[in-house]
C-alpha atoms as a PDB file:
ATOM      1  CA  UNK A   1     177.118  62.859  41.281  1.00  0.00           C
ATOM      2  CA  UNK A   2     174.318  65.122  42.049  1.00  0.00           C
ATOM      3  CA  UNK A   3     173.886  66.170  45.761  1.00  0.00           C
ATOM      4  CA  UNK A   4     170.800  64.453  47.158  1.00  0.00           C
ATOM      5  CA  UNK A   5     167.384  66.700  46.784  1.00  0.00           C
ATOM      6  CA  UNK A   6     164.996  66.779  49.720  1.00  0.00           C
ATOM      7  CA  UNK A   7     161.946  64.250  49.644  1.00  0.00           C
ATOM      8  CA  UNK A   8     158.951  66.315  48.737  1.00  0.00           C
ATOM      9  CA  UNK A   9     155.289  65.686  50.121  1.00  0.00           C
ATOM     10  CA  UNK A  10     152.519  65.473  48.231  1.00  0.00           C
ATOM     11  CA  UNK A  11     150.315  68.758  47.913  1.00  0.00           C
ATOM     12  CA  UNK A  12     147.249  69.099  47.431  1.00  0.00           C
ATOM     13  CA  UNK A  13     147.085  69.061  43.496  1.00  0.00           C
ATOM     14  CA  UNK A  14     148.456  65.517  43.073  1.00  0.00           C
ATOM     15  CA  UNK A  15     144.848  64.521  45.575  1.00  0.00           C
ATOM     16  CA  UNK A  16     142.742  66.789  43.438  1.00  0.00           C
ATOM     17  CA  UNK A  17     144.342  64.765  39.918  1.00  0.00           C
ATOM     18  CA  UNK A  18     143.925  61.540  41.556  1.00  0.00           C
ATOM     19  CA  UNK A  19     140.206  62.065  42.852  1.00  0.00           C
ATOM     20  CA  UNK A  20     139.549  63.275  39.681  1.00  0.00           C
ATOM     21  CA  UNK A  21     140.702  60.011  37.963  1.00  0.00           C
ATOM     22  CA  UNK A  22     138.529  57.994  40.160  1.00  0.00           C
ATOM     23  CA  UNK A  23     135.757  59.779  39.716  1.00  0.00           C
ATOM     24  CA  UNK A  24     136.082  59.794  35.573  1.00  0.00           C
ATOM     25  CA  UNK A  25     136.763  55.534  35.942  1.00  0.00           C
ATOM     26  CA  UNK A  26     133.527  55.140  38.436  1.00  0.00           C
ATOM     27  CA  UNK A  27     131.883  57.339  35.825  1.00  0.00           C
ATOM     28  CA  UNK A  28     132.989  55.319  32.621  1.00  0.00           C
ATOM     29  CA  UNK A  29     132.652  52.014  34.769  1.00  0.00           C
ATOM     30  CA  UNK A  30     128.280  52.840  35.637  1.00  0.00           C
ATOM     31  CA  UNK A  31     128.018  54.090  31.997  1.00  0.00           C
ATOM     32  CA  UNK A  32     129.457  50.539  30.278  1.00  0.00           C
ATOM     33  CA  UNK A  33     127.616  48.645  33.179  1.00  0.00           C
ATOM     34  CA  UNK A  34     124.200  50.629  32.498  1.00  0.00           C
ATOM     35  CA  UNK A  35     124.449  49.901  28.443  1.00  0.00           C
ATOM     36  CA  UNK A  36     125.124  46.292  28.966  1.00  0.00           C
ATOM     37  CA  UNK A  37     121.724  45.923  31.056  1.00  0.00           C
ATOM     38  CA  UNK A  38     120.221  48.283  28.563  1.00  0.00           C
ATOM     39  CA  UNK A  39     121.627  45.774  25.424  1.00  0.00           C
ATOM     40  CA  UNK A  40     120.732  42.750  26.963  1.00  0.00           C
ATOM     41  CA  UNK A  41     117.089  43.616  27.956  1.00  0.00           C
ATOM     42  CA  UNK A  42     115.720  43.862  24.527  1.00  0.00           C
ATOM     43  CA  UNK A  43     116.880  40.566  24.097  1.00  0.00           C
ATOM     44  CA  UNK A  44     115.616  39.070  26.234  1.00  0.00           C
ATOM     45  CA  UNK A  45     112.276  40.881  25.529  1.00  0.00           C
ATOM     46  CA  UNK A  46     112.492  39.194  22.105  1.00  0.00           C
ATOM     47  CA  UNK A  47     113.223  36.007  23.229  1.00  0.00           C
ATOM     48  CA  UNK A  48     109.597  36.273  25.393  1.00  0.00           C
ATOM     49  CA  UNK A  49     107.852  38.000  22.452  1.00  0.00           C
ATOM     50  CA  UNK A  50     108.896  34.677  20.160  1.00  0.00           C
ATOM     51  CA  UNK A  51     107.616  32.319  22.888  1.00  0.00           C
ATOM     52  CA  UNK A  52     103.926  34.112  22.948  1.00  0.00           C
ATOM     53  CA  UNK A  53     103.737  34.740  19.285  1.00  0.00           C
ATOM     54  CA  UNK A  54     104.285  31.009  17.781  1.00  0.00           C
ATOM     55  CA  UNK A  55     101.724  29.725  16.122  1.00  0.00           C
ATOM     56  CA  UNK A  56      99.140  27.466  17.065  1.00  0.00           C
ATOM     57  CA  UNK A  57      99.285  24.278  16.117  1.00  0.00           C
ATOM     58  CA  UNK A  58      96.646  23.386  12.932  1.00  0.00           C
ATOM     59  CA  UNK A  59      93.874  20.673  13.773  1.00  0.00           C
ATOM     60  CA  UNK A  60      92.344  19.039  10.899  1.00  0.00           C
ATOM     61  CA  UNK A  61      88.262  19.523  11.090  1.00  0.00           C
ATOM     62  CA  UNK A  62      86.717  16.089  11.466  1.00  0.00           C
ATOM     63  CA  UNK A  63      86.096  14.546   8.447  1.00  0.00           C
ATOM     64  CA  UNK A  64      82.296  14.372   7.923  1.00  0.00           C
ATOM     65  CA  UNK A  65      80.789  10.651   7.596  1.00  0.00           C
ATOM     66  CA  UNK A  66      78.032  10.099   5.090  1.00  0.00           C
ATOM     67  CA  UNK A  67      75.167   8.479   6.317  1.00  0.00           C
ATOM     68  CA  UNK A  68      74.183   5.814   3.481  1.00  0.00           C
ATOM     69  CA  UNK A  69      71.171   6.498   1.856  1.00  0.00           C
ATOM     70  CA  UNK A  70      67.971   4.501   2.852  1.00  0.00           C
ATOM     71  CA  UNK A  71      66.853   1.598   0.906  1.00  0.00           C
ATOM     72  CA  UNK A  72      63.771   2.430  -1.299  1.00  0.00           C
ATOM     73  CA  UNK A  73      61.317   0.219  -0.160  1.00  0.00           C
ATOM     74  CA  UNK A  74      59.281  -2.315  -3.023  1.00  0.00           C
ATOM     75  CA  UNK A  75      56.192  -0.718  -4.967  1.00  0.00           C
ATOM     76  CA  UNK A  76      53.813  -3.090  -5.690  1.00  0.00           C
ATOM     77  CA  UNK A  77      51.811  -2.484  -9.224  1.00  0.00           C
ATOM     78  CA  UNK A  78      48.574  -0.838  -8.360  1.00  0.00           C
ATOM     79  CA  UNK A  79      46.889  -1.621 -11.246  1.00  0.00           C
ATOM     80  CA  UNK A  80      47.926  -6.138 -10.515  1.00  0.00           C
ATOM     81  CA  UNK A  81      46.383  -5.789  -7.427  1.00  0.00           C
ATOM     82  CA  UNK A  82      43.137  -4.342  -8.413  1.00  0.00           C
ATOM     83  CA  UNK A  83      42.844  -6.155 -10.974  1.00  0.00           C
ATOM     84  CA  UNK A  84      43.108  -9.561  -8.865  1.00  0.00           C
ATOM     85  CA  UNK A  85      40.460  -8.281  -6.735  1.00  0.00           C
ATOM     86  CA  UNK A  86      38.319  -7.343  -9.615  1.00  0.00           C
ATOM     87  CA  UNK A  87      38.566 -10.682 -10.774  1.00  0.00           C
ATOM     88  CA  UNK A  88      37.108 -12.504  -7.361  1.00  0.00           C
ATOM     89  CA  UNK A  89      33.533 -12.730  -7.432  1.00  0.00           C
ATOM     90  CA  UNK A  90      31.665 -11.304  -3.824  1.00  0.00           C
ATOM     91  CA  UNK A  91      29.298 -13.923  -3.082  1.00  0.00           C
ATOM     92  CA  UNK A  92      26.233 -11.940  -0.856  1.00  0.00           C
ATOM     93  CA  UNK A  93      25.977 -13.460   2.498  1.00  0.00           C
ATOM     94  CA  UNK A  94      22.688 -14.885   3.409  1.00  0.00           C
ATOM     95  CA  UNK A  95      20.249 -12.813   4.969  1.00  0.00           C
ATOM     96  CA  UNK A  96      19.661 -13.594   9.043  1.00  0.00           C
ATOM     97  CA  UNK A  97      17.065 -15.761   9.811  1.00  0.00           C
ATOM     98  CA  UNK A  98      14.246 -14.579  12.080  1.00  0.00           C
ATOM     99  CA  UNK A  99      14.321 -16.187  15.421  1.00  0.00           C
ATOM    100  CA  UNK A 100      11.047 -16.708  16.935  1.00  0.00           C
ATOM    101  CA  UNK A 101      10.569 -15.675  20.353  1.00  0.00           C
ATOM    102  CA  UNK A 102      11.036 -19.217  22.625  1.00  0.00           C
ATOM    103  CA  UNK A 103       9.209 -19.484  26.049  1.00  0.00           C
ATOM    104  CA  UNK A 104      12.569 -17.979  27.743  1.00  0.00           C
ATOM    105  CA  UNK A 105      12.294 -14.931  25.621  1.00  0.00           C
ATOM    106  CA  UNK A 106       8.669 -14.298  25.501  1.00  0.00           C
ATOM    107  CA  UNK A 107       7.548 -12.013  27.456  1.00  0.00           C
ATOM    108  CA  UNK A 108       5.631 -13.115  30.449  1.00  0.00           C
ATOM    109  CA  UNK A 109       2.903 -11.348  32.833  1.00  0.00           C
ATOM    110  CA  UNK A 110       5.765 -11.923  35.632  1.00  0.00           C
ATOM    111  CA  UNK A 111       8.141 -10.010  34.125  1.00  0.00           C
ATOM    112  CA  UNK A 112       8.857  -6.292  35.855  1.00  0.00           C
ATOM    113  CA  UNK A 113       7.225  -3.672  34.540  1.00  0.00           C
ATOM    114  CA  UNK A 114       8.322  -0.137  34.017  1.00  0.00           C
ATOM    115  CA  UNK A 115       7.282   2.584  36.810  1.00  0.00           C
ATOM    116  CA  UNK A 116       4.903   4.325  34.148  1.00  0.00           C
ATOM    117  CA  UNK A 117       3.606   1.328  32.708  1.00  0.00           C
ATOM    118  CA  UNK A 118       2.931  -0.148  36.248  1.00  0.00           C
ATOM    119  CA  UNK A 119       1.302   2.823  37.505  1.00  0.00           C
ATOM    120  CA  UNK A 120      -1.124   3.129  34.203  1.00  0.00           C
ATOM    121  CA  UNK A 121      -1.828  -0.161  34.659  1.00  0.00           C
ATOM    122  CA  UNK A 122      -2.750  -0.171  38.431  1.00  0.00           C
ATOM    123  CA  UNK A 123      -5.105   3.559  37.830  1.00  0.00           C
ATOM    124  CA  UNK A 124      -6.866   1.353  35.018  1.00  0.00           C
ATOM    125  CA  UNK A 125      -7.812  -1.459  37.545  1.00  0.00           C
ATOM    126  CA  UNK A 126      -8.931   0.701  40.335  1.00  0.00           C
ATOM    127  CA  UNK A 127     -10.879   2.543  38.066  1.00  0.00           C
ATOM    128  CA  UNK A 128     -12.447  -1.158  37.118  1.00  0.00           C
ATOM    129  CA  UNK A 129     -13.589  -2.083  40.627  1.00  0.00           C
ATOM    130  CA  UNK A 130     -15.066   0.980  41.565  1.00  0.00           C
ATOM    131  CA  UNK A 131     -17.057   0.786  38.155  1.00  0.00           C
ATOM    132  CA  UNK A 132     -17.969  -2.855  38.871  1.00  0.00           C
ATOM    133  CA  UNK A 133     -18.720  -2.422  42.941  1.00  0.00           C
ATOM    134  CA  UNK A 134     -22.212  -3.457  43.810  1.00  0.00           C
ATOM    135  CA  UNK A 135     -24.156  -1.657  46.421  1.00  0.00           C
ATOM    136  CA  UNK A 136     -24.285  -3.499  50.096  1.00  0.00           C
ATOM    137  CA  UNK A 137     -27.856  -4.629  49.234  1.00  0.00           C
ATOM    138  CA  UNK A 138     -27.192  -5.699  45.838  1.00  0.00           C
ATOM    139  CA  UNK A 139     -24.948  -8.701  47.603  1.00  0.00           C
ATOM    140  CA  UNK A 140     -25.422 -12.116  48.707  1.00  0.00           C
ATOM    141  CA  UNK A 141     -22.887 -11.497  51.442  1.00  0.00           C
ATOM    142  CA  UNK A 142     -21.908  -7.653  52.774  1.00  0.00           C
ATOM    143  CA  UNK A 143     -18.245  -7.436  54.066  1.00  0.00           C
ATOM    144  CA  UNK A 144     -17.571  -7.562  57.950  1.00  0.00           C
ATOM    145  CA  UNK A 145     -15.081  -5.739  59.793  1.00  0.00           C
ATOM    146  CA  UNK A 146     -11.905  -7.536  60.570  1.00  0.00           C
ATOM    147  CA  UNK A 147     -10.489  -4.957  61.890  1.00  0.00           C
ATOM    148  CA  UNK A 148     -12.088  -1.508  62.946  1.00  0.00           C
ATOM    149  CA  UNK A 149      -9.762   1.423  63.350  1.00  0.00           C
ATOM    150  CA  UNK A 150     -11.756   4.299  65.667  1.00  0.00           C
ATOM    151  CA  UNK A 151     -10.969   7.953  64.273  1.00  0.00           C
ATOM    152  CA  UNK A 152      -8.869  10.573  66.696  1.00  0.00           C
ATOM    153  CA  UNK A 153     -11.030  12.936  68.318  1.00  0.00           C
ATOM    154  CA  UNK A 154      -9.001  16.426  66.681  1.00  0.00           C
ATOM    155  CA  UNK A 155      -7.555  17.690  69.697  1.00  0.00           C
ATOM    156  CA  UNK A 156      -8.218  21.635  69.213  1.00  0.00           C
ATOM    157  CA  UNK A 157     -11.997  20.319  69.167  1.00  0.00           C
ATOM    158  CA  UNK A 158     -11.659  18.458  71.977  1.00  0.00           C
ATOM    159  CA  UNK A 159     -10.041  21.400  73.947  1.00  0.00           C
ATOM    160  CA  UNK A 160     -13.289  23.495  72.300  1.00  0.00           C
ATOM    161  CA  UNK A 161     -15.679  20.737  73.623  1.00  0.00           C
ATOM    162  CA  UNK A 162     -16.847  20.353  69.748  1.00  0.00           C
ATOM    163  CA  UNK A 163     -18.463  17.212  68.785  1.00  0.00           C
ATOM    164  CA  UNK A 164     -19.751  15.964  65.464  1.00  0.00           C
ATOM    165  CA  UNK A 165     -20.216  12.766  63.003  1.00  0.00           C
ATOM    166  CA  UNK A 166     -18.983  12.302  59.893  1.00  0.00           C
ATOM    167  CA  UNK A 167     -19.932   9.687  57.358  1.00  0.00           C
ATOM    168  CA  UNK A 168     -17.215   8.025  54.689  1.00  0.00           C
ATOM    169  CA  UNK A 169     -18.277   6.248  51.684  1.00  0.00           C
ATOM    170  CA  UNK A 170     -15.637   3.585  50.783  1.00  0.00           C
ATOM    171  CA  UNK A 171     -14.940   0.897  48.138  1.00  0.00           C
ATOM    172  CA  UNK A 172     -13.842  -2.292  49.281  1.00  0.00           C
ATOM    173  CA  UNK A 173     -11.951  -5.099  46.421  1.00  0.00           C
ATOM    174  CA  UNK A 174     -12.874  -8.675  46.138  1.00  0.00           C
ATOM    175  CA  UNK A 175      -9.375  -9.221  48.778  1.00  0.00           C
ATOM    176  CA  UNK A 176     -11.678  -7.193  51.719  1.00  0.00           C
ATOM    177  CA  UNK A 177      -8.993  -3.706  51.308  1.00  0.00           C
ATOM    178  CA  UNK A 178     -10.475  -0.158  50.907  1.00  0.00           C
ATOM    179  CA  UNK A 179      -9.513   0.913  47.248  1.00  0.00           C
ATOM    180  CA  UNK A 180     -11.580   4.302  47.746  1.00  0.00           C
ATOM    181  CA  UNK A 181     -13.306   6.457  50.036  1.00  0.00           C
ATOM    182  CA  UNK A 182     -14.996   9.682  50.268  1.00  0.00           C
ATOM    183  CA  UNK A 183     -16.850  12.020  52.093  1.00  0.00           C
ATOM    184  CA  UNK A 184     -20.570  11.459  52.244  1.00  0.00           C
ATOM    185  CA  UNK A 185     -21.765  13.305  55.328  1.00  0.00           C
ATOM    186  CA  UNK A 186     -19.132  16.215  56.744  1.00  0.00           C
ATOM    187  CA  UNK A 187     -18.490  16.670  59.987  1.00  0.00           C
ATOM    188  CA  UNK A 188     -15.792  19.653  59.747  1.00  0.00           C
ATOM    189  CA  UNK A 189     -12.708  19.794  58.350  1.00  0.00           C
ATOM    190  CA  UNK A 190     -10.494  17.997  61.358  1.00  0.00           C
ATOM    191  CA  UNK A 191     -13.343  15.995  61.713  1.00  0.00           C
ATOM    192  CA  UNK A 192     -13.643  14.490  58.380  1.00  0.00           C
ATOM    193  CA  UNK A 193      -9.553  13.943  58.114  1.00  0.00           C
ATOM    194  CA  UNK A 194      -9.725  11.811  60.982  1.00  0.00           C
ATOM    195  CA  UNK A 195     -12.967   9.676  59.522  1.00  0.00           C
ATOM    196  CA  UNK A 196     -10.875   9.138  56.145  1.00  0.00           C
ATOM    197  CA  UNK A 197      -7.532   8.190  57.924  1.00  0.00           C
ATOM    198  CA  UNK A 198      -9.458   5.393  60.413  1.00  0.00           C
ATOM    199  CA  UNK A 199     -11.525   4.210  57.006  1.00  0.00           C
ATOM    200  CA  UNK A 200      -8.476   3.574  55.088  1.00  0.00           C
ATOM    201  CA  UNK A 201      -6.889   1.540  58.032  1.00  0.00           C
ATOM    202  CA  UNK A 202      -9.851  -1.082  58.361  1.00  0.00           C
ATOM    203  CA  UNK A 203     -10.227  -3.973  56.680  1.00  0.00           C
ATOM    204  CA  UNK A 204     -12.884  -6.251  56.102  1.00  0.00           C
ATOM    205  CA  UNK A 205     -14.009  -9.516  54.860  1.00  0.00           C
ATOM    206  CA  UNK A 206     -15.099 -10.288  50.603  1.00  0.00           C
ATOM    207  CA  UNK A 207     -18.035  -9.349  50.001  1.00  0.00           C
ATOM    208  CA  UNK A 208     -19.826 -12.542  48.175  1.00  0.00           C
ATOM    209  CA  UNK A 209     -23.010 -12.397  45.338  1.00  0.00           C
ATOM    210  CA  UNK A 210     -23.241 -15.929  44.714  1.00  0.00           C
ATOM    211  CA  UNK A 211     -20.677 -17.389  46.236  1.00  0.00           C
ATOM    212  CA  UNK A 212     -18.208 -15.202  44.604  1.00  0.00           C
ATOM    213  CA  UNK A 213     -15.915 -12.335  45.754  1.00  0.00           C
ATOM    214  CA  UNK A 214     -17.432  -8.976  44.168  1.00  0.00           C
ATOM    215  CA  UNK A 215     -16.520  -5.376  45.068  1.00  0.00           C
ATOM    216  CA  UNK A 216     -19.121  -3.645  46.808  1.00  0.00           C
ATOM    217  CA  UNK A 217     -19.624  -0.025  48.217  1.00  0.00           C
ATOM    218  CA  UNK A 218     -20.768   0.547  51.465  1.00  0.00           C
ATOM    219  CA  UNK A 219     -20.712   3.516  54.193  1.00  0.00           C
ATOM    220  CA  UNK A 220     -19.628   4.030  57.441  1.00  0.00           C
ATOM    221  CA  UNK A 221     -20.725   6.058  60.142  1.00  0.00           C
ATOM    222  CA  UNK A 222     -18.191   8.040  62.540  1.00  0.00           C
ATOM    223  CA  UNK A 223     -19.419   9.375  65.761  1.00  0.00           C
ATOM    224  CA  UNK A 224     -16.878  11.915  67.532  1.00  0.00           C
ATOM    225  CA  UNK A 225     -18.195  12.669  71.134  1.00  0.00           C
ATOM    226  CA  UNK A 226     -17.118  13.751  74.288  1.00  0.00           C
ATOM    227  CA  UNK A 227     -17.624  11.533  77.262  1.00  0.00           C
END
């Protein structure tokens, strides 16, 4: 039997192996963990990749429906038709008889006259009475006044102290109303206004030849003086 050898301690090469052994396992053990994230990324990139790129699902374009085509509509035979028409006599239709004017649309001396017509028509008759008036002495019966209309004394003679007559030929209808007058004897210009305007105002009574109403000229004297 061997004689029992001391316990040795451990020096420091035994720490340096085993430090070294744990650093070669932690090496081996991040380089098998690093390859299985490495080999297992790319699959799951192509697991995405497959998901994005499938392809899209094919729809069918809609069938186009066909309208169906209108209906043609009937011709009627051109040459039937005309040919019916050509065959009906066209009877002329009588001509319109001539209505003669009744008393309703006759035309009347009462009906209106136009403004030209009226106004012709009135010049013509004046110039009739003072063709046919008769002088005062030349009648049966000289008018009278009914009603005498004095002249205005002109007031810028007046202010002037001016006086002066003026005498004013008229023409007076079978109905006693002045149809004309003039100026026989001048007075002045403010004066003889004033002699026509009171002239045409008056009014007088027929004038008679034989018992019946004639037109007749006369004159009348105006007198403007200061009192």
């Amino acid at each position: 039997m061997s004689p029992n050898r001391p316990t040795q301690k451990p020096g420091w090469r035994h720490v340096l192996a085993l430090s070294l052994s744990v650093s070669v396992h932690a090496a081996l053990f991040t380089v098998l963990a690093y390859h299985r994230v490495v080999v297992e990324s790319p699959a799951s990139d192509i697991q995405v990749s497959l998901v994005y790129d499938m392809p899209a699902p094919r729809v069918s374009a809609p069938k186009s429906r066909r309208r169906p085509a209108p209906a043609k509509p009937a011709v009627i035979p051109v040459e039937q038709k005309s040919a019916a028409v050509a065959a009906t006599p066209v009877t002329p239709a009588p001509p319109a008889a001539e209505v003669a004017p009744t008393a309703e649309t006759a035309p009347t001396a009462d009906d209106p006259q136009p403004p030209a017509t009226a106004a012709a028509s009135l010049e013509s008759d004046l110039a009739a009475i003072v063709r046919e008036a008769l002088p005062i002495h030349r009648v049966s019966h000289p008018p009278r006044f009914l009603r005498k209309v004095e002249p205005k004394y002109p007031d810028r003679e007046r202010a002037i102290g001016k006086e002066g007559q003026v005498t004013v030929e008229v023409v007076i209808d079978t109905r006693g109303t002045v149809v004309q007058k003039n100026i026989a004897v001048s007075g002045g210009n403010s004066f003889d206004q004033a002699a026509l305007e009171a002239a045409d105002q008056s009014l007088f009574t027929p004038a008679y030849n034989d018992d019946k109403p004639v037109p007749v000229r006369r004159y009348i004297p105006y007198t403007f003086k200061i009192n």
